[in-house]
PDB file of N, CA and C in Angstrom:
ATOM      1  N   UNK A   1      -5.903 -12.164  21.497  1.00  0.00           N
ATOM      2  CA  UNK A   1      -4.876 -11.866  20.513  1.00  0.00           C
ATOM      3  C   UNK A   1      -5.500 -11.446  19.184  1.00  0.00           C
ATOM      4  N   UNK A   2      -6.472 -12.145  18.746  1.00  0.00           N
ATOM      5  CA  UNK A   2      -7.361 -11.884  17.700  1.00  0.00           C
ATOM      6  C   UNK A   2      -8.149 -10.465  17.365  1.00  0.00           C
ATOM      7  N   UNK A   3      -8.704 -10.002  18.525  1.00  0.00           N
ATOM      8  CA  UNK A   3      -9.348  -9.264  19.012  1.00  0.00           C
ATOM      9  C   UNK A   3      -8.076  -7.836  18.872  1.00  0.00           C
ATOM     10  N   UNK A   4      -6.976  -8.004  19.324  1.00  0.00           N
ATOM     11  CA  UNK A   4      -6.098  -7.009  19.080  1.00  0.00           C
ATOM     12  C   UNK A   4      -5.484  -7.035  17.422  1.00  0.00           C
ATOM     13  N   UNK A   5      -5.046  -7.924  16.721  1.00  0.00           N
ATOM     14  CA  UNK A   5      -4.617  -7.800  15.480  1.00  0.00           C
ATOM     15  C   UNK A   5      -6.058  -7.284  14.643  1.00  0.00           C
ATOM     16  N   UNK A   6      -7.170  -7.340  14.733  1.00  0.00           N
ATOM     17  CA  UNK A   6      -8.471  -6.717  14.237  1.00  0.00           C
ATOM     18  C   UNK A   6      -8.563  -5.491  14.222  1.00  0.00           C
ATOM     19  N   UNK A   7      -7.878  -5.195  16.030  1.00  0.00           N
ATOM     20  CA  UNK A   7      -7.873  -3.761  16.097  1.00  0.00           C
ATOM     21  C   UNK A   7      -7.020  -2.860  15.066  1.00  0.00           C
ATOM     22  N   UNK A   8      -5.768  -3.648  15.119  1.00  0.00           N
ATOM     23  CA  UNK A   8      -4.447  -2.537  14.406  1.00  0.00           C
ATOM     24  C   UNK A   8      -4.978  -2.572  12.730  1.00  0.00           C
ATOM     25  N   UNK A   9      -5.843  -3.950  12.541  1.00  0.00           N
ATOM     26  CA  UNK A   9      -6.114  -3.645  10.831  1.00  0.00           C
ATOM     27  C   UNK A   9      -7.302  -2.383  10.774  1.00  0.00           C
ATOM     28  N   UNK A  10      -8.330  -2.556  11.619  1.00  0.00           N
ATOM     29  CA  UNK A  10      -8.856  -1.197  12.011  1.00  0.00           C
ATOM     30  C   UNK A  10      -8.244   0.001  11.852  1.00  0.00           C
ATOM     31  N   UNK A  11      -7.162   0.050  12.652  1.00  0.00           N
ATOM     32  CA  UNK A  11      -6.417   1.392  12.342  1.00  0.00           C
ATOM     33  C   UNK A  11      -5.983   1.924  10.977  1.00  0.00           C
ATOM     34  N   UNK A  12      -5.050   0.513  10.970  1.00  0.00           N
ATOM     35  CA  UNK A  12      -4.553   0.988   9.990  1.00  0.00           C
ATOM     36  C   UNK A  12      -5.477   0.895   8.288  1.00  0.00           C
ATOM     37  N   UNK A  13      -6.914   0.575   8.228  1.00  0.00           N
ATOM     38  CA  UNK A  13      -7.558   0.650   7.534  1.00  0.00           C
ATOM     39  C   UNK A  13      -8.276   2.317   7.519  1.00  0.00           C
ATOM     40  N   UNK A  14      -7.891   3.216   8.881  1.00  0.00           N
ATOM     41  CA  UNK A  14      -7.988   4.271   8.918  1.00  0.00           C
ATOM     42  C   UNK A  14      -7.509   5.217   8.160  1.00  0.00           C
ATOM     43  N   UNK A  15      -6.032   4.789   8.733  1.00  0.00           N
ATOM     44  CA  UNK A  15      -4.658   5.455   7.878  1.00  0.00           C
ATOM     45  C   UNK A  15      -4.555   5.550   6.655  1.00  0.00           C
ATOM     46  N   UNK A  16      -5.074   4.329   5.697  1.00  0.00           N
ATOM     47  CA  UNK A  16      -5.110   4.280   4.638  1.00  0.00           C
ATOM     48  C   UNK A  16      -6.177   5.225   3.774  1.00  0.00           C
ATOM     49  N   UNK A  17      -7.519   4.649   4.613  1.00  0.00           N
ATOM     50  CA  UNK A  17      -8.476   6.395   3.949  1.00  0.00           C
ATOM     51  C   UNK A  17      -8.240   7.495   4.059  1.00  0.00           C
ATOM     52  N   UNK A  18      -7.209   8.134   5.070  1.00  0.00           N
ATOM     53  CA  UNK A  18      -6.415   9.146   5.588  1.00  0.00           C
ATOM     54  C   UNK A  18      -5.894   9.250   4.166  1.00  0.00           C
ATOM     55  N   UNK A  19      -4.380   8.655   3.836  1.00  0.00           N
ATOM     56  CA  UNK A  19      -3.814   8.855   2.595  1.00  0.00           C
ATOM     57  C   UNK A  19      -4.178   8.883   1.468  1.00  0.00           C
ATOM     58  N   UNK A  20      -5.209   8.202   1.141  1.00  0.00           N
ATOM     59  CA  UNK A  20      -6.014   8.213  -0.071  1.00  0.00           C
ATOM     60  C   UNK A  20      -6.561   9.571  -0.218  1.00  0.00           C
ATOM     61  N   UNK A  21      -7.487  10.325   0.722  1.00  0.00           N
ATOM     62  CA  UNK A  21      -7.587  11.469   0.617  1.00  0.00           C
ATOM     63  C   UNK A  21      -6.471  12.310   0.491  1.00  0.00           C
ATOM     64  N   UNK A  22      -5.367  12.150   1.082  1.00  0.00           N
ATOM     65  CA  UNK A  22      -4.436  13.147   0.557  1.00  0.00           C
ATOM     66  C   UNK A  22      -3.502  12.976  -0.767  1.00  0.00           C
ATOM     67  N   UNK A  23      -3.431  11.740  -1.080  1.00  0.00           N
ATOM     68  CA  UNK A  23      -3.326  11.026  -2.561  1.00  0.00           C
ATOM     69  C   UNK A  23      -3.996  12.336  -3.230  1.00  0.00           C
ATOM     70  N   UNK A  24      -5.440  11.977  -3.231  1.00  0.00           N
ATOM     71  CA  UNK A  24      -6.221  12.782  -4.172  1.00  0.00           C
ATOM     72  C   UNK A  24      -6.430  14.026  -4.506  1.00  0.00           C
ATOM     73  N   UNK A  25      -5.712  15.038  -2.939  1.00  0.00           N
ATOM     74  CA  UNK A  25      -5.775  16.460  -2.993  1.00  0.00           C
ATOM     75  C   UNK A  25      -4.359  16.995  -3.611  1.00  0.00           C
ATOM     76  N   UNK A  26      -3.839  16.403  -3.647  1.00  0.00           N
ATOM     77  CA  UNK A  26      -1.892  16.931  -3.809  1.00  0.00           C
ATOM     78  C   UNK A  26      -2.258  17.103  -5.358  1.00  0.00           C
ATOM     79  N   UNK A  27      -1.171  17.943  -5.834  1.00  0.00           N
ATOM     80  CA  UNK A  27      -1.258  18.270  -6.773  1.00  0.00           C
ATOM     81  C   UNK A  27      -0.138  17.807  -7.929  1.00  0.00           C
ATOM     82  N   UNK A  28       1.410  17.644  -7.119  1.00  0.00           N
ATOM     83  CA  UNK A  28       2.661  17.420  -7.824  1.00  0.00           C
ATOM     84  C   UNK A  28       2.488  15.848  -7.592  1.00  0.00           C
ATOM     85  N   UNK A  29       3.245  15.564  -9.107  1.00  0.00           N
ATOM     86  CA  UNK A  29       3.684  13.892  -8.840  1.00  0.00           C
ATOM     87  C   UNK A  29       4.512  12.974  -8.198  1.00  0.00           C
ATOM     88  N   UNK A  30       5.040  14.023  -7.385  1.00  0.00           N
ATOM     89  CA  UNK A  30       6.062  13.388  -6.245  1.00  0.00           C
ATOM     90  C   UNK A  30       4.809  12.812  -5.290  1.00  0.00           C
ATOM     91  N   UNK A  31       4.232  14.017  -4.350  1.00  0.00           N
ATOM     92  CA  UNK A  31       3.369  13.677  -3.541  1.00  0.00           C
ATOM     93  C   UNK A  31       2.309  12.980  -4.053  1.00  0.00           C
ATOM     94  N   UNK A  32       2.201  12.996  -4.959  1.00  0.00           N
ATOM     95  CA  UNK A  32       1.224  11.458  -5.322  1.00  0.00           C
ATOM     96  C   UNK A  32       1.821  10.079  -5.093  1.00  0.00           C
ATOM     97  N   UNK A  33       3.014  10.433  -5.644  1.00  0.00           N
ATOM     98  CA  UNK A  33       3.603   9.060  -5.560  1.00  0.00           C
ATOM     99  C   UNK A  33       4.118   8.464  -4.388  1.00  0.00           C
ATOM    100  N   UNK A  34       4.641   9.148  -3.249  1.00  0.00           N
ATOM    101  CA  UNK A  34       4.726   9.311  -1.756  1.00  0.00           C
ATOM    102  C   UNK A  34       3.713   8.389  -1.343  1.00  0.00           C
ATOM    103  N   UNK A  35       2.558   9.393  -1.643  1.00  0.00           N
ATOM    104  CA  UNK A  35       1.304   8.658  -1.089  1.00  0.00           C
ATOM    105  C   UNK A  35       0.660   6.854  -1.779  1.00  0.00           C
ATOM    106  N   UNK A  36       0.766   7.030  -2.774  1.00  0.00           N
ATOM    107  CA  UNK A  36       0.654   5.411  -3.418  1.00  0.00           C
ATOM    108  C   UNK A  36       1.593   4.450  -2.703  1.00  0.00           C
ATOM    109  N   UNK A  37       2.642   4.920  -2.407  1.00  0.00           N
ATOM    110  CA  UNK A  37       3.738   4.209  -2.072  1.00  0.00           C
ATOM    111  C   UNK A  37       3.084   3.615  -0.682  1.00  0.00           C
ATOM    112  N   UNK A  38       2.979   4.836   0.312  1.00  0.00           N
ATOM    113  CA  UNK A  38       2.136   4.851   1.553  1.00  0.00           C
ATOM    114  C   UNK A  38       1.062   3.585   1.460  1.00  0.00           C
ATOM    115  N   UNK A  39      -0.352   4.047   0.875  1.00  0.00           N
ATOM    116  CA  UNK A  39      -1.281   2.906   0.378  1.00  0.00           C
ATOM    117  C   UNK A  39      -0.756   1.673   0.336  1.00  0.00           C
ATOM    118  N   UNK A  40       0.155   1.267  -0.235  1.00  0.00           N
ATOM    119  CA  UNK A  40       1.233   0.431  -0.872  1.00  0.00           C
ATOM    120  C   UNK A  40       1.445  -0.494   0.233  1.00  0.00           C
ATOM    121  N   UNK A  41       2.413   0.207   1.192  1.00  0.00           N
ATOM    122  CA  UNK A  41       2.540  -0.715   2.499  1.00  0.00           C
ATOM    123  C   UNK A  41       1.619  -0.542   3.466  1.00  0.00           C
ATOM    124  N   UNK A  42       0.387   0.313   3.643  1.00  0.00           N
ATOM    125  CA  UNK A  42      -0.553  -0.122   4.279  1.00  0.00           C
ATOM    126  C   UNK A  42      -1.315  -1.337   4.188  1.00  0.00           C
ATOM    127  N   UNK A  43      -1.191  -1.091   2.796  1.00  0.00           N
ATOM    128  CA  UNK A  43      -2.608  -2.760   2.333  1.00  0.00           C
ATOM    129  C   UNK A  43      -1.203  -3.732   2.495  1.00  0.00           C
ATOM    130  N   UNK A  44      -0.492  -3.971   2.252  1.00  0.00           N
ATOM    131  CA  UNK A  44       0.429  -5.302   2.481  1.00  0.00           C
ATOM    132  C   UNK A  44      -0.241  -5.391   4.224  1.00  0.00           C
ATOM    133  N   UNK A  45       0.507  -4.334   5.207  1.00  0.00           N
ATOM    134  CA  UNK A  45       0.464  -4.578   6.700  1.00  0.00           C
ATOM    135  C   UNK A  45      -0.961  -5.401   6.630  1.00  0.00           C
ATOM    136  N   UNK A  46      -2.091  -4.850   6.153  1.00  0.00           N
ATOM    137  CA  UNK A  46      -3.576  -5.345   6.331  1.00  0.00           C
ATOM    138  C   UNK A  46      -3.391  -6.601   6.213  1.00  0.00           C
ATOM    139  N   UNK A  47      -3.170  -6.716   4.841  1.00  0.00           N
ATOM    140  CA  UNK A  47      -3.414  -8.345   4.017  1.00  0.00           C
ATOM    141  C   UNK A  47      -1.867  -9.223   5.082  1.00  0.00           C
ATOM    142  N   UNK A  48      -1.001  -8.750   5.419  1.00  0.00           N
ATOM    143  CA  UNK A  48      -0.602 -10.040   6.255  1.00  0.00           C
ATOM    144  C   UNK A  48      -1.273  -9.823   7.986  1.00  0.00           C
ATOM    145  N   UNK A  49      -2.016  -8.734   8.911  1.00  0.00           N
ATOM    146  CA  UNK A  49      -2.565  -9.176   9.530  1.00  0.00           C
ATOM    147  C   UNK A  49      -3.720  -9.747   9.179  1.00  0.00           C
ATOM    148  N   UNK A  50      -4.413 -10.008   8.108  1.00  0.00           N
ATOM    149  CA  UNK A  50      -6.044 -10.783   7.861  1.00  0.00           C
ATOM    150  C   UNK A  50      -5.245 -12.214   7.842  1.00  0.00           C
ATOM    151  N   UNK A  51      -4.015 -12.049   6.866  1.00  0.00           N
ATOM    152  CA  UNK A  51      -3.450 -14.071   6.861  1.00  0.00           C
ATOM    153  C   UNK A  51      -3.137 -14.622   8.610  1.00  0.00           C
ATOM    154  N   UNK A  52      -2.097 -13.215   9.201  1.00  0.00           N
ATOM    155  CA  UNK A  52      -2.292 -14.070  11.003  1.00  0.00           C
ATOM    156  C   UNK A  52      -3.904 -14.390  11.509  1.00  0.00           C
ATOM    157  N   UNK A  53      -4.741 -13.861  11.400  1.00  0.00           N
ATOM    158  CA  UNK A  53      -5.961 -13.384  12.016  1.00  0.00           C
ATOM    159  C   UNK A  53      -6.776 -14.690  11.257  1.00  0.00           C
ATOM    160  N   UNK A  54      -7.249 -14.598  10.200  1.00  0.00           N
ATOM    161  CA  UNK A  54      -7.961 -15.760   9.607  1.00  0.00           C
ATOM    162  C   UNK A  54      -7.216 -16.947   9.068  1.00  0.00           C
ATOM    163  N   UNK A  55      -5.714 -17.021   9.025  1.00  0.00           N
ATOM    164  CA  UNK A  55      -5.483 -18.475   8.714  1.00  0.00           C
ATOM    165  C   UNK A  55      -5.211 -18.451   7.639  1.00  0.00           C
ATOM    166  N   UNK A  56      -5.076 -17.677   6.910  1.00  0.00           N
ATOM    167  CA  UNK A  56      -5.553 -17.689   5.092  1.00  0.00           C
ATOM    168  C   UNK A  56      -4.470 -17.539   4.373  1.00  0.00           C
ATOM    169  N   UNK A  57      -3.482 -18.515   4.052  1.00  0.00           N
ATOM    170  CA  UNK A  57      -2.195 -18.275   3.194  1.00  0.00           C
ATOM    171  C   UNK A  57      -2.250 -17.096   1.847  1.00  0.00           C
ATOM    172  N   UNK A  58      -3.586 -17.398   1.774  1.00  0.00           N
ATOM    173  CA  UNK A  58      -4.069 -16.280   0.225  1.00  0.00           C
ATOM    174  C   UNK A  58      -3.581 -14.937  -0.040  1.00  0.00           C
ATOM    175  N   UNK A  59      -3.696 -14.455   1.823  1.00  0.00           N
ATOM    176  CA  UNK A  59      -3.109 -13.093   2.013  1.00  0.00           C
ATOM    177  C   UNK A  59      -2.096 -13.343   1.580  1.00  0.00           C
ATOM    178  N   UNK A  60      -1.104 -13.793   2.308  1.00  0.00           N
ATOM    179  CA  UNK A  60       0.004 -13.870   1.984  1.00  0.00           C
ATOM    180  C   UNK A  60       0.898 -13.525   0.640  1.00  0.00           C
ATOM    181  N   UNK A  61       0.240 -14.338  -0.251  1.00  0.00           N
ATOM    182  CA  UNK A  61       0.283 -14.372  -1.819  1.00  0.00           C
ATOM    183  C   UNK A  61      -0.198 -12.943  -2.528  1.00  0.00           C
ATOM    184  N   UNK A  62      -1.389 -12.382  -1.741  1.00  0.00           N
ATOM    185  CA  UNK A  62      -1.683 -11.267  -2.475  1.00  0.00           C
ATOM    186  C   UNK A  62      -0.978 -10.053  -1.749  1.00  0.00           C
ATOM    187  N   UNK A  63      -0.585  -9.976  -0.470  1.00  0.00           N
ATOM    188  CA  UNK A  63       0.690  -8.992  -0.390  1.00  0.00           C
ATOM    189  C   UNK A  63       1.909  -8.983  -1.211  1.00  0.00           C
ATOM    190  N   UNK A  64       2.654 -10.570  -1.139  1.00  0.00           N
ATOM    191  CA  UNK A  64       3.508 -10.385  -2.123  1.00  0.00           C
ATOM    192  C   UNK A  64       3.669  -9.666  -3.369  1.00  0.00           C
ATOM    193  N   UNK A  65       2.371  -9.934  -3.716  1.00  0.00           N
ATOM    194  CA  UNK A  65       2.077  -9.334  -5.449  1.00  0.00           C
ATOM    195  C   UNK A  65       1.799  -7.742  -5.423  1.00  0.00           C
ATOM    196  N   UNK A  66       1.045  -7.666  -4.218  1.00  0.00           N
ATOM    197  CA  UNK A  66       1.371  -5.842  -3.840  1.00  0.00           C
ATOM    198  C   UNK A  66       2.469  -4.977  -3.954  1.00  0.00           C
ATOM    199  N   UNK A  67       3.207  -5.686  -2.807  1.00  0.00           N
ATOM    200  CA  UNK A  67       4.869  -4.968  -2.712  1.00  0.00           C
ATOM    201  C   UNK A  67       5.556  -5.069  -4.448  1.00  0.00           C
ATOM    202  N   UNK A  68       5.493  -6.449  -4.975  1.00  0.00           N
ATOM    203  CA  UNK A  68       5.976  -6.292  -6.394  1.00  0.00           C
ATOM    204  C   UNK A  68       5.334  -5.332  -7.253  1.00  0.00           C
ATOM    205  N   UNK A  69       4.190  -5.175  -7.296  1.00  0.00           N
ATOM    206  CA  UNK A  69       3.270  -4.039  -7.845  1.00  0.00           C
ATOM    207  C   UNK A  69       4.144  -2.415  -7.395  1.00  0.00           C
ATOM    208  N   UNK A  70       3.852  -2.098  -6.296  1.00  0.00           N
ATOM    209  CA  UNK A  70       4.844  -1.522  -5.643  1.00  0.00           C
ATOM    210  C   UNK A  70       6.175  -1.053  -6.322  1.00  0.00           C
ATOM    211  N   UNK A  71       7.162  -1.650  -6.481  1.00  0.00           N
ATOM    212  CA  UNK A  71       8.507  -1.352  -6.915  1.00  0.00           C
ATOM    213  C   UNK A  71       8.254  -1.315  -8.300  1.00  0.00           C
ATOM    214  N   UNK A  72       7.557  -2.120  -9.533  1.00  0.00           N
ATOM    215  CA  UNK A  72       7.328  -1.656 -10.253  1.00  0.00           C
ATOM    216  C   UNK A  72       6.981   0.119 -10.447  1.00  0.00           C
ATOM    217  N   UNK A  73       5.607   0.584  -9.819  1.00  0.00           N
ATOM    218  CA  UNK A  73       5.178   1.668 -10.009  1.00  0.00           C
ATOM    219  C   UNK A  73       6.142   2.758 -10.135  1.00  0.00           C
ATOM    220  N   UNK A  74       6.756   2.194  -8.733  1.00  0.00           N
ATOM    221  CA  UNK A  74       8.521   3.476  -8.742  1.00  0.00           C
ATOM    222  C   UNK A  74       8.821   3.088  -9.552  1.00  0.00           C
ATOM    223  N   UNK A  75       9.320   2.284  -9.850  1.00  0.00           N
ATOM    224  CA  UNK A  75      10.747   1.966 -11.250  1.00  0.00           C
ATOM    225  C   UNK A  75      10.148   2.842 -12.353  1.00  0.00           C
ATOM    226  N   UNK A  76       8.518   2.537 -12.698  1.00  0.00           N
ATOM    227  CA  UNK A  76       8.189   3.390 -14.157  1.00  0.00           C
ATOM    228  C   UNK A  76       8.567   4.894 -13.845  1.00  0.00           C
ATOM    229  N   UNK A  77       7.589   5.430 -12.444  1.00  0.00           N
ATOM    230  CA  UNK A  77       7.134   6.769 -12.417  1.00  0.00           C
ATOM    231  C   UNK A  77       9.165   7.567 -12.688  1.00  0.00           C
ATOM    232  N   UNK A  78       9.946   6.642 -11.675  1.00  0.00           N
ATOM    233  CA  UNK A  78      11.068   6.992 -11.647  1.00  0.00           C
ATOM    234  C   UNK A  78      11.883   7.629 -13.396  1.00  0.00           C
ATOM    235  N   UNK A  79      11.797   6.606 -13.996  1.00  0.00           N
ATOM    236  CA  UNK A  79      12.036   6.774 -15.379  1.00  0.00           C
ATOM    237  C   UNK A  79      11.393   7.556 -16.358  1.00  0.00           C
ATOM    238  N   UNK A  80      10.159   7.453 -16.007  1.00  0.00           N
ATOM    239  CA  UNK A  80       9.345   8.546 -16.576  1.00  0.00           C
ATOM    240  C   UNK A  80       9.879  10.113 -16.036  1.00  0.00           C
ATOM    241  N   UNK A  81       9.694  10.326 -14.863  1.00  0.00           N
ATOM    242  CA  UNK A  81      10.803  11.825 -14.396  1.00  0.00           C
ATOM    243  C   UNK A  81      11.526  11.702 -14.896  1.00  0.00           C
ATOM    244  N   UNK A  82      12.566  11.099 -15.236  1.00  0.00           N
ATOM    245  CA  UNK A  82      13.832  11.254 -15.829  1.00  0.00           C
ATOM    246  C   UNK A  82      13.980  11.927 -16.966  1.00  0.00           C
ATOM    247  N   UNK A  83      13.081  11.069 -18.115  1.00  0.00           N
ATOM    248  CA  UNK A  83      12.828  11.385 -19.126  1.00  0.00           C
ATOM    249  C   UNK A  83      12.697  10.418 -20.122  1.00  0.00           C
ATOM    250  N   UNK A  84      12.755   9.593 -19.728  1.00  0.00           N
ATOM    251  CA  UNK A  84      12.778   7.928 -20.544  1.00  0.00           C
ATOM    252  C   UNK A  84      11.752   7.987 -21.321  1.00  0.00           C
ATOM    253  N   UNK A  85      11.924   7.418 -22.342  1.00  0.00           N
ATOM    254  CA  UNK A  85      11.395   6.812 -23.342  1.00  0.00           C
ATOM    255  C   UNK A  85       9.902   5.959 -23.012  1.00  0.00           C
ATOM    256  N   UNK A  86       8.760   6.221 -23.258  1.00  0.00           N
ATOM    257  CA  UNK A  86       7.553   4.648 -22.711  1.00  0.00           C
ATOM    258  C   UNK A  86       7.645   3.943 -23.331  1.00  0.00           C
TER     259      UNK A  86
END
């Protein structure tokens, strides 16, 4: 079982250098932000398979704070398009 949740963080530790590179090539701030978003719930998926896999409530705690990180970023970038005020 171990041996398979290792695998999918594998992958999906793939996926994530995948997006990061395309993070970095895009040019408009939509598709940047697409892609952060992406990053975003990749590293959560990671950090709660490392908490099944090693035991480690810690993950746990530091996904949470991801995803909140997360909705922040939209909420600014969102307002910022708009035209809001910083």
């Amino acid at each position: 079982m171990n041996t398979v949740l290792l695998a999918v963080v594998v992958v999906l530790a793939l996926v994530l250098l995948i997006s990061l590179l395309i993070m970095l090539s895009r040019t408009r701030l939509t598709d940047r932000l697409l892609a952060v978003q992406l990053l975003g719930t990749l590293g959560v998926a990671i950090l709660l398979m490392l908490a099944v896999v090693m035991q480690q409530r810690a993950f746990l705690d530091t996904a949470l704070v991801l995803v909140l990180l997360a909705v922040v970023v939209t909420a600014v970038f969102t307002h910022r398009q708009r035209g809001g005020k910083s």
